[in-house]
C-alpha atoms as a PDB file:
ATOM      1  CA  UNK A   1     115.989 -21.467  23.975  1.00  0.00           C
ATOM      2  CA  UNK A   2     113.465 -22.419  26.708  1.00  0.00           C
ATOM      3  CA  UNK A   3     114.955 -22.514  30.035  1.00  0.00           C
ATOM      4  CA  UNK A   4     113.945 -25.915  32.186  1.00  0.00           C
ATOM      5  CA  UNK A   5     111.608 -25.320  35.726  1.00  0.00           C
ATOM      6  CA  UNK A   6     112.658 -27.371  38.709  1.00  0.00           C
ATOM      7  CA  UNK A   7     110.319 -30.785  40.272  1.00  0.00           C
ATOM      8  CA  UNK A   8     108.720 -30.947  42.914  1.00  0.00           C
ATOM      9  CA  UNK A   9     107.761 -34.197  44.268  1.00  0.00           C
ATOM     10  CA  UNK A  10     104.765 -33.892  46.717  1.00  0.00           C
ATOM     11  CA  UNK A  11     104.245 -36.795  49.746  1.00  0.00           C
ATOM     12  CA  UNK A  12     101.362 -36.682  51.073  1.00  0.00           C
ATOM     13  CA  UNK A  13      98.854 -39.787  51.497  1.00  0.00           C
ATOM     14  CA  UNK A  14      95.605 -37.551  51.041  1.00  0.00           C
ATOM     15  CA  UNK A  15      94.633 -37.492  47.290  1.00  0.00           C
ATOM     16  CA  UNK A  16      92.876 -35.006  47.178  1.00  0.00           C
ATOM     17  CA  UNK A  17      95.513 -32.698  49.154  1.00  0.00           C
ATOM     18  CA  UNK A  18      98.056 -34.079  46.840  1.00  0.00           C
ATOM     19  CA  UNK A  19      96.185 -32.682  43.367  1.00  0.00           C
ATOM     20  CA  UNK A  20      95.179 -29.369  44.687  1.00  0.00           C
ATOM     21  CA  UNK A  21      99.551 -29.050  45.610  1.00  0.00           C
ATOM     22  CA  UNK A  22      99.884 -30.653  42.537  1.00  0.00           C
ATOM     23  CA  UNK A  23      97.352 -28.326  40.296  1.00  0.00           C
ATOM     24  CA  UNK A  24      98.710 -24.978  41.932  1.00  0.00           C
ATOM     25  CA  UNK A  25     102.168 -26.196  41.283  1.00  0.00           C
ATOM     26  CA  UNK A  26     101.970 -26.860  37.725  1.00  0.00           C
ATOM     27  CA  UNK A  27     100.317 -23.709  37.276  1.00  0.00           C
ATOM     28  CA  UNK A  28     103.619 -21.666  38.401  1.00  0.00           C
ATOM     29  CA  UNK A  29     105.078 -23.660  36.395  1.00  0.00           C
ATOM     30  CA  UNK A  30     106.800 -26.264  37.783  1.00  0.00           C
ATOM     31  CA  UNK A  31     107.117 -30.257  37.295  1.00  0.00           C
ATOM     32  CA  UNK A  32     105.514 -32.108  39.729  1.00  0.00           C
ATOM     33  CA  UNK A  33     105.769 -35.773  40.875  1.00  0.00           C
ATOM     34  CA  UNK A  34     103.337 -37.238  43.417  1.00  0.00           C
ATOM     35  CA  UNK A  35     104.003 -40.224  46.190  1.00  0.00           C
ATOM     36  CA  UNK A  36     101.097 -40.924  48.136  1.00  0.00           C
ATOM     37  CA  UNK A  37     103.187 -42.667  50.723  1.00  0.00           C
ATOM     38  CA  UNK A  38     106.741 -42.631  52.311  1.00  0.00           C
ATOM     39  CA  UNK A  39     108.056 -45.843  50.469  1.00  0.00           C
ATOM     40  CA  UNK A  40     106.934 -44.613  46.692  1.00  0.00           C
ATOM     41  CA  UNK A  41     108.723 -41.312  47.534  1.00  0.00           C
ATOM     42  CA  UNK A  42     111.903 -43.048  48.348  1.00  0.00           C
ATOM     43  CA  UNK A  43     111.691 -44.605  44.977  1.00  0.00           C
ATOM     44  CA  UNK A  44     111.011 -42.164  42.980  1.00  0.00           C
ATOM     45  CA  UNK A  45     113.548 -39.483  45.023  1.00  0.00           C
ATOM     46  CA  UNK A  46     116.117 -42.015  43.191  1.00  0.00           C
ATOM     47  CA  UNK A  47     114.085 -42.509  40.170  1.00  0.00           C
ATOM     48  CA  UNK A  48     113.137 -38.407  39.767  1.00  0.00           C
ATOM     49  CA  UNK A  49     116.001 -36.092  41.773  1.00  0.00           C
ATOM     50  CA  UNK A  50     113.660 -33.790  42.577  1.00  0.00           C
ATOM     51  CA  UNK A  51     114.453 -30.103  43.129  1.00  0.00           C
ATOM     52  CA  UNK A  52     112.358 -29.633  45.503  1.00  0.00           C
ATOM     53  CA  UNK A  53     110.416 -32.290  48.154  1.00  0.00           C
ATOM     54  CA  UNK A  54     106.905 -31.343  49.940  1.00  0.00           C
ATOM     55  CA  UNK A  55     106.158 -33.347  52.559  1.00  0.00           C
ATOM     56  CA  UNK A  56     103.544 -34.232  54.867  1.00  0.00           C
ATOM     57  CA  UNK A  57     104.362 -35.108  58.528  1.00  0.00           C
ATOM     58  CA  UNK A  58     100.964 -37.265  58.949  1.00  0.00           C
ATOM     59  CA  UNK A  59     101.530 -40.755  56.869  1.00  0.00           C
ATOM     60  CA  UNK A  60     100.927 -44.354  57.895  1.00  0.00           C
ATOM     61  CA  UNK A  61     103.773 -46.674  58.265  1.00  0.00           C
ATOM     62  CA  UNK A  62     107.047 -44.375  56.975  1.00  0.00           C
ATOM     63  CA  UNK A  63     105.865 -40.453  58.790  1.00  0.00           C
ATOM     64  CA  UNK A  64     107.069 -37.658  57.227  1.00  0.00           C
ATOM     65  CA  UNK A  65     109.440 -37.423  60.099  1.00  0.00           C
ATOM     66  CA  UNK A  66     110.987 -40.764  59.800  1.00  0.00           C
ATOM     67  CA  UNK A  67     111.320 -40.355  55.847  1.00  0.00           C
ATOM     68  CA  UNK A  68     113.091 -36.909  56.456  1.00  0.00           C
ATOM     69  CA  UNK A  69     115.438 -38.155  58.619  1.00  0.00           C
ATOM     70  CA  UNK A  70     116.166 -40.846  55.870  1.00  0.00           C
ATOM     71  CA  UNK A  71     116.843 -38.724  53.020  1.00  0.00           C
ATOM     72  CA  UNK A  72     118.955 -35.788  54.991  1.00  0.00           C
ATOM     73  CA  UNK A  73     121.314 -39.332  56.232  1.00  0.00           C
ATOM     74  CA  UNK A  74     122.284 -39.947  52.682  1.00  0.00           C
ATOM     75  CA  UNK A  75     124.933 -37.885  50.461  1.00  0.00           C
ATOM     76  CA  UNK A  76     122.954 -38.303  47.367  1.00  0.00           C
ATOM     77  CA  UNK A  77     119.747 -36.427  48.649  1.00  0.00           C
ATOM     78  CA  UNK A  78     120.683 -34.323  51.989  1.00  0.00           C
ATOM     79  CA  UNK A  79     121.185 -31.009  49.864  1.00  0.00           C
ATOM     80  CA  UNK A  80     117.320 -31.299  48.660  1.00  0.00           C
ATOM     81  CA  UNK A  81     115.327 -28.768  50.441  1.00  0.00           C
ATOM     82  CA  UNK A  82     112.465 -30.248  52.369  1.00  0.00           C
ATOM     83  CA  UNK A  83     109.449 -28.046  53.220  1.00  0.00           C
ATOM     84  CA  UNK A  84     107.826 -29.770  55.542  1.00  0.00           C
ATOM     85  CA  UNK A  85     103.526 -29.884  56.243  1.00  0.00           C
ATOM     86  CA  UNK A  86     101.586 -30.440  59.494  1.00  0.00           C
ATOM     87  CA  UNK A  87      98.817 -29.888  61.161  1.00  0.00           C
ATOM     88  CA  UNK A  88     100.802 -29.761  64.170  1.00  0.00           C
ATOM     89  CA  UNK A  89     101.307 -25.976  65.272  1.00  0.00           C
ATOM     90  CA  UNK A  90     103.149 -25.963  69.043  1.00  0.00           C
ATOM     91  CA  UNK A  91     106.282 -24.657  68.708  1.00  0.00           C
ATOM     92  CA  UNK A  92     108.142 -27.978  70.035  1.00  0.00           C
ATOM     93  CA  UNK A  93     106.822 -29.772  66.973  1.00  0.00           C
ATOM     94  CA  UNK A  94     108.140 -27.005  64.352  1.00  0.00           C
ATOM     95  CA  UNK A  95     111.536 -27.709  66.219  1.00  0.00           C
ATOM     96  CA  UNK A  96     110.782 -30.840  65.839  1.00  0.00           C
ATOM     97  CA  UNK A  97     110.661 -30.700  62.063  1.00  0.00           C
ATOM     98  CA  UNK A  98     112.978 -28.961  61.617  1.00  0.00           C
ATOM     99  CA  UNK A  99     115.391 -30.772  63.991  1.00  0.00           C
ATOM    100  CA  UNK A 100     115.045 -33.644  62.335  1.00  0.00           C
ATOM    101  CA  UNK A 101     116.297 -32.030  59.017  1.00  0.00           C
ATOM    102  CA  UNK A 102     113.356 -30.096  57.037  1.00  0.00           C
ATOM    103  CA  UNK A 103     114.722 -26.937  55.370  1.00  0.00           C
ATOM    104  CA  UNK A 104     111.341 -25.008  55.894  1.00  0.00           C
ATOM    105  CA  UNK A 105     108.299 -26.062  57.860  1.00  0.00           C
ATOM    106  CA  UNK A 106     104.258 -24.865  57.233  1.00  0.00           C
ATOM    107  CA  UNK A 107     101.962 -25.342  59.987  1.00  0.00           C
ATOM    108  CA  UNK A 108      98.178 -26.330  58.789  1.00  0.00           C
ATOM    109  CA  UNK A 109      96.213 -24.622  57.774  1.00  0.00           C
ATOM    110  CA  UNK A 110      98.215 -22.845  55.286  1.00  0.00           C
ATOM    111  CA  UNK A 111      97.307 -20.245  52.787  1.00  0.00           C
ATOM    112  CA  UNK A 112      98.489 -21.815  48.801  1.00  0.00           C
ATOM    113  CA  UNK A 113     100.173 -18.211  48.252  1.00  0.00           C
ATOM    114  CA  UNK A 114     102.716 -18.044  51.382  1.00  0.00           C
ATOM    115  CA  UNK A 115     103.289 -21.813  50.437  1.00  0.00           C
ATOM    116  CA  UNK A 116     104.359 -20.857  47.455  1.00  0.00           C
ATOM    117  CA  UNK A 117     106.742 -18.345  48.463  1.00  0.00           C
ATOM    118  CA  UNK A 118     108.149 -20.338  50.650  1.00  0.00           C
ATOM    119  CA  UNK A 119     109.301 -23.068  48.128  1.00  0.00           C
ATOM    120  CA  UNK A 120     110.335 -19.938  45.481  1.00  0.00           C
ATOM    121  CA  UNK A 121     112.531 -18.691  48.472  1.00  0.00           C
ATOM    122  CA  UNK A 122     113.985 -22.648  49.206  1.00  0.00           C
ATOM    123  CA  UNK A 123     114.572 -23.380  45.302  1.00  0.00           C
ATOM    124  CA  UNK A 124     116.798 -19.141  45.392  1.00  0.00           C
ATOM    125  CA  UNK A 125     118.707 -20.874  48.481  1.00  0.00           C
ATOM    126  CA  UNK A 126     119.982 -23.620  46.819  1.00  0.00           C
ATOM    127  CA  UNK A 127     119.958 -22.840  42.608  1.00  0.00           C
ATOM    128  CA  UNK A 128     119.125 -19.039  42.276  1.00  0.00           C
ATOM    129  CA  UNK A 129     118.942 -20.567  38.217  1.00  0.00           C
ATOM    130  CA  UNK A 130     116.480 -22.918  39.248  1.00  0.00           C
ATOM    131  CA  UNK A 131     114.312 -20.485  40.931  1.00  0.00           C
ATOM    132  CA  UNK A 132     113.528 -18.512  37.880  1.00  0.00           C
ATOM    133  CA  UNK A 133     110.027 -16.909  37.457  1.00  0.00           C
ATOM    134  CA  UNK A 134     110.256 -16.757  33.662  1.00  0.00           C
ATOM    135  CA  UNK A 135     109.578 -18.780  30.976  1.00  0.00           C
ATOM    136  CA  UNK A 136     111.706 -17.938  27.297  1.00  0.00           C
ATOM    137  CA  UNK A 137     111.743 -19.662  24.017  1.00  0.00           C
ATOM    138  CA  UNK A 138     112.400 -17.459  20.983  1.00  0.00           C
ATOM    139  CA  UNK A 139     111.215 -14.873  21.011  1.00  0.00           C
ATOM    140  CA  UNK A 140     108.339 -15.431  23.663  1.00  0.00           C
ATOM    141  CA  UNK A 141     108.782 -14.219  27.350  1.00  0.00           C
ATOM    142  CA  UNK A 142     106.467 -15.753  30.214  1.00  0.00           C
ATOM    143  CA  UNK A 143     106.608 -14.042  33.495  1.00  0.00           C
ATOM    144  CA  UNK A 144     105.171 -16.553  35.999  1.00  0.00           C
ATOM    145  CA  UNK A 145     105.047 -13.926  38.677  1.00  0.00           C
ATOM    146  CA  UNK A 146     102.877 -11.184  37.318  1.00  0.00           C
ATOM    147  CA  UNK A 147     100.970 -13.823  34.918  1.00  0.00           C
ATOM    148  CA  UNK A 148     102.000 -11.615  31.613  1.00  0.00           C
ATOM    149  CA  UNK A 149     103.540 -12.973  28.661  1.00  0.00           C
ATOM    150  CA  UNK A 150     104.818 -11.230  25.713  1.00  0.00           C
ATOM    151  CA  UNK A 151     106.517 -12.150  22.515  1.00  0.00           C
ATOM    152  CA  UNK A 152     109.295  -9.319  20.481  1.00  0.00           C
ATOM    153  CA  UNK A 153     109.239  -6.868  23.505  1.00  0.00           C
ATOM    154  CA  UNK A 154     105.686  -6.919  22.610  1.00  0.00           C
ATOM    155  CA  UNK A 155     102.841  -7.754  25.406  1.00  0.00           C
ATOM    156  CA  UNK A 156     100.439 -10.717  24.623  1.00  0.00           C
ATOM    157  CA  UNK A 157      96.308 -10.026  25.376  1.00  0.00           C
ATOM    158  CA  UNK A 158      95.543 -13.402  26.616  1.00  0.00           C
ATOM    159  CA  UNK A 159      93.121 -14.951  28.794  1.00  0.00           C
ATOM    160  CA  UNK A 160      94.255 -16.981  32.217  1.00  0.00           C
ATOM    161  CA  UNK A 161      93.285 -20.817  30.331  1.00  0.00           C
ATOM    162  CA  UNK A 162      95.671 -19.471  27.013  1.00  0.00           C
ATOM    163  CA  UNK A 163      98.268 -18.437  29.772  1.00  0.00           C
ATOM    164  CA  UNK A 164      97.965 -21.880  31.486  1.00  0.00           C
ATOM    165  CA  UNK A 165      98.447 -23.668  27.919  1.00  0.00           C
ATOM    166  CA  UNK A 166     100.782 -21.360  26.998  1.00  0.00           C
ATOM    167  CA  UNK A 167     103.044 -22.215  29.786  1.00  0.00           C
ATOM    168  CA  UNK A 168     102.473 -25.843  29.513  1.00  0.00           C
ATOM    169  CA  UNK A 169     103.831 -25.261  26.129  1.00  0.00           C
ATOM    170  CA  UNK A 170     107.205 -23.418  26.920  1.00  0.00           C
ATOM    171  CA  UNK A 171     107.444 -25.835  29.704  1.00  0.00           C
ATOM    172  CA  UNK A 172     108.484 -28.619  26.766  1.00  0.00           C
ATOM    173  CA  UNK A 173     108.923 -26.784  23.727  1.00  0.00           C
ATOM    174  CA  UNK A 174     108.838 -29.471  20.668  1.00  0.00           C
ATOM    175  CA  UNK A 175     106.644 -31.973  23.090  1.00  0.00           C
ATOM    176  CA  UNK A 176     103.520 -33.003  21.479  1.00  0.00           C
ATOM    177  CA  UNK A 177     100.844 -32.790  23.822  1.00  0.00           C
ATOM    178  CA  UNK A 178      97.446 -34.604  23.712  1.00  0.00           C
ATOM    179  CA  UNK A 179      94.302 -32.667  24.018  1.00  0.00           C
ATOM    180  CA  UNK A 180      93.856 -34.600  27.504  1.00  0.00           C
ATOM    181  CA  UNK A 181      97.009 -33.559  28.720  1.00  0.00           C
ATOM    182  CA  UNK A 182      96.027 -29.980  27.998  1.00  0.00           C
ATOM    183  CA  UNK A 183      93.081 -30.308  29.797  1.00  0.00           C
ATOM    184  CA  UNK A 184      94.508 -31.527  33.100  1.00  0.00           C
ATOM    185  CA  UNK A 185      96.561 -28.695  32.883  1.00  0.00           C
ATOM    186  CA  UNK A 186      95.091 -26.026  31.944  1.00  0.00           C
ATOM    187  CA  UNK A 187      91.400 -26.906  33.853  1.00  0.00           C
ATOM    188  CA  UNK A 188      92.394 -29.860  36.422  1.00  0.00           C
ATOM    189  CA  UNK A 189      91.193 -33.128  36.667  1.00  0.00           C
ATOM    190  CA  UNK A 190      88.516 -32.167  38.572  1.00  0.00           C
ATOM    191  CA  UNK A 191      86.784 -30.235  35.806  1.00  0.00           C
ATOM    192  CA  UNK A 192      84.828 -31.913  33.266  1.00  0.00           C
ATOM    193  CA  UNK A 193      85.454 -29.876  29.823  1.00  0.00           C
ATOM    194  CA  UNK A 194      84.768 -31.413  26.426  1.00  0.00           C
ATOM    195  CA  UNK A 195      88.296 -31.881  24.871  1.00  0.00           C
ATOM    196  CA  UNK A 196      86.958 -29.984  22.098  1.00  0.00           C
ATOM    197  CA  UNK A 197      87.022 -26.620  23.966  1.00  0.00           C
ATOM    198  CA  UNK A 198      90.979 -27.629  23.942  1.00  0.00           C
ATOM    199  CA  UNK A 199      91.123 -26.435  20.263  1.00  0.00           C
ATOM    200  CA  UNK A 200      88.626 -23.235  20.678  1.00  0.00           C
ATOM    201  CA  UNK A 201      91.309 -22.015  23.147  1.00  0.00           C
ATOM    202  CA  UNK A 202      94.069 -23.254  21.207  1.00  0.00           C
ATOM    203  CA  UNK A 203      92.668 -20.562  18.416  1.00  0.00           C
ATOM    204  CA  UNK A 204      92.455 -18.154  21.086  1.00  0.00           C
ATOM    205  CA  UNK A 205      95.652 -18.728  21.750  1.00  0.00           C
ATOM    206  CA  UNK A 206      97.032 -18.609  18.370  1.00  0.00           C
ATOM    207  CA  UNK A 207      95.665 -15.442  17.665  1.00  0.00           C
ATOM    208  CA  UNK A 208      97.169 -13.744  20.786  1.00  0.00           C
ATOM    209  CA  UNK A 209     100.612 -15.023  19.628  1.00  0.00           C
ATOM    210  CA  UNK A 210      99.878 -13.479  16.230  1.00  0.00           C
ATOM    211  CA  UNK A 211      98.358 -10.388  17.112  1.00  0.00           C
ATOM    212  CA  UNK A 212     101.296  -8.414  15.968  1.00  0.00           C
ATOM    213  CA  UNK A 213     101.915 -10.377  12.364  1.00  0.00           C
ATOM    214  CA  UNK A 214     104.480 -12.808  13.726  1.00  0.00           C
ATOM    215  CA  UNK A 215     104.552 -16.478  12.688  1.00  0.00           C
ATOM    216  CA  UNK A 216     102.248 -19.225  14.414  1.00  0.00           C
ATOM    217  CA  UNK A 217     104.987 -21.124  16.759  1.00  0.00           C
ATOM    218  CA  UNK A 218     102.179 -23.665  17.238  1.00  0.00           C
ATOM    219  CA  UNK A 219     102.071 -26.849  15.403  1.00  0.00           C
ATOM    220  CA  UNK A 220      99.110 -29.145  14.885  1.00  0.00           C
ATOM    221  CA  UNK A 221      99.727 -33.143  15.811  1.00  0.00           C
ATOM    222  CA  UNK A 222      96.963 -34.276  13.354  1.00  0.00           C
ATOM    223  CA  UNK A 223      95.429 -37.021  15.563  1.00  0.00           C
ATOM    224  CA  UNK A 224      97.520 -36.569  18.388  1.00  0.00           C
ATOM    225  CA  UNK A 225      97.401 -32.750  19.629  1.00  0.00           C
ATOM    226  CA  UNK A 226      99.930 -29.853  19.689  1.00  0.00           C
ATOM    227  CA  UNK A 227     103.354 -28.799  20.055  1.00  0.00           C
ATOM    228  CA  UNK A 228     105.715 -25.568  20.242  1.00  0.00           C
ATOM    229  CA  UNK A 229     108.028 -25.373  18.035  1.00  0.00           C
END
């Protein structure tokens, strides 16, 4: 049975912060929801119940500050952790932060790997379940951690785009995904790749999760893209 990863809903108004978050994210295998402003985040905090919020201080109108305060004041979302992001680094202002409510607070600039750790560590605090740095379905076993995956006890030669699409598929086993939602997640948005080279590493794939005579758990959409099942 595949086991579910927590979402994370990133705040930040900077779009291009926002996708490389979101991008590094969804490669450890999380869910991620973007707001690109305090008022969109309080909508979709109701809409999503996120596991996990990453905010940044700096926004027009509603600050990071003033929407943290706001969602630590109300019973239905004062137990989500808050990791907090700024480019302000004095001491006062981490106090500040985390004052004001934030669980966890990152001063600018930041390096993507202690970020990370820092929201494993938050998500351990609060659902040790939801925390969990593997990915199962049958009899397929993704470590997110050390980026290995194997399948019967058996480990899986794969390269790091298979492991990406891999994961996207034991994210939502049964979920039929397009060949453009493979791409954003496996290359980014940023990178232009021919949808095409979706099914060349689809193959790749395939073969990896075969290499030892078991059954192909991958199942061809015809005209709309693949699935796990």
């Amino acid at each position: 049975m595949p086991t579910g990863q927590p979402t994370i809903l990133i705040v930040d108004d900077e779009p291009a912060l926002r996708e490389v978050l979101a991008y590094n994210m969804q490669s450890a295998g999380y869910e991620v929801v973007q707001a690109a402003s305090g008022e969109e985040a309080l909508v979709l905090v109701q809409e999503v119940k996120p596991d996990l919020i990453v905010l940044d201080w700096m926004m027009p109108n509603l600050s990071g500050i003033a929407l943290c305060r706001q969602l630590k004041a109300r019973p239905q979302t004062h137990a989500i952790p808050i990791i907090m992001l700024s480019a302000r680094s004095d001491e006062a202002d981490k106090v500040r932060g985390l004052e004001t409510g934030a669980d966890d607070y990152v001063a600018k600039p930041y390096s993507m790997a202690e970020l990370m750790a820092r929201i494993r560590a938050q998500l351990r605090r609060v659902s040790p379940a939801a925390a969990a740095e593997t990915l199962k379905y049958d009899d397929i076993i993704v470590d997110l951690e050390s980026h290995k995956a194997s399948r019967a006890g058996k480990p899986l030669r794969m390269g790091p785009t298979e492991f990406r699409l891999l994961c996207t598929f034991m994210e939502k086993p049964g979920r039929v995904f397009s060949r453009d939602q493979l791409l954003d997640r496996a290359w980014g948005r940023d990178v232009y790749v021919d949808s095409r080279t979706v099914d060349v590493h689809i193959g790749r794939l395939r073969k990896a999760l075969t290499a030892f005579g078991g059954s192909d758990p991958l199942r061809t959409v015809r005209g709309a893209g693949y699935a796990l099942d």
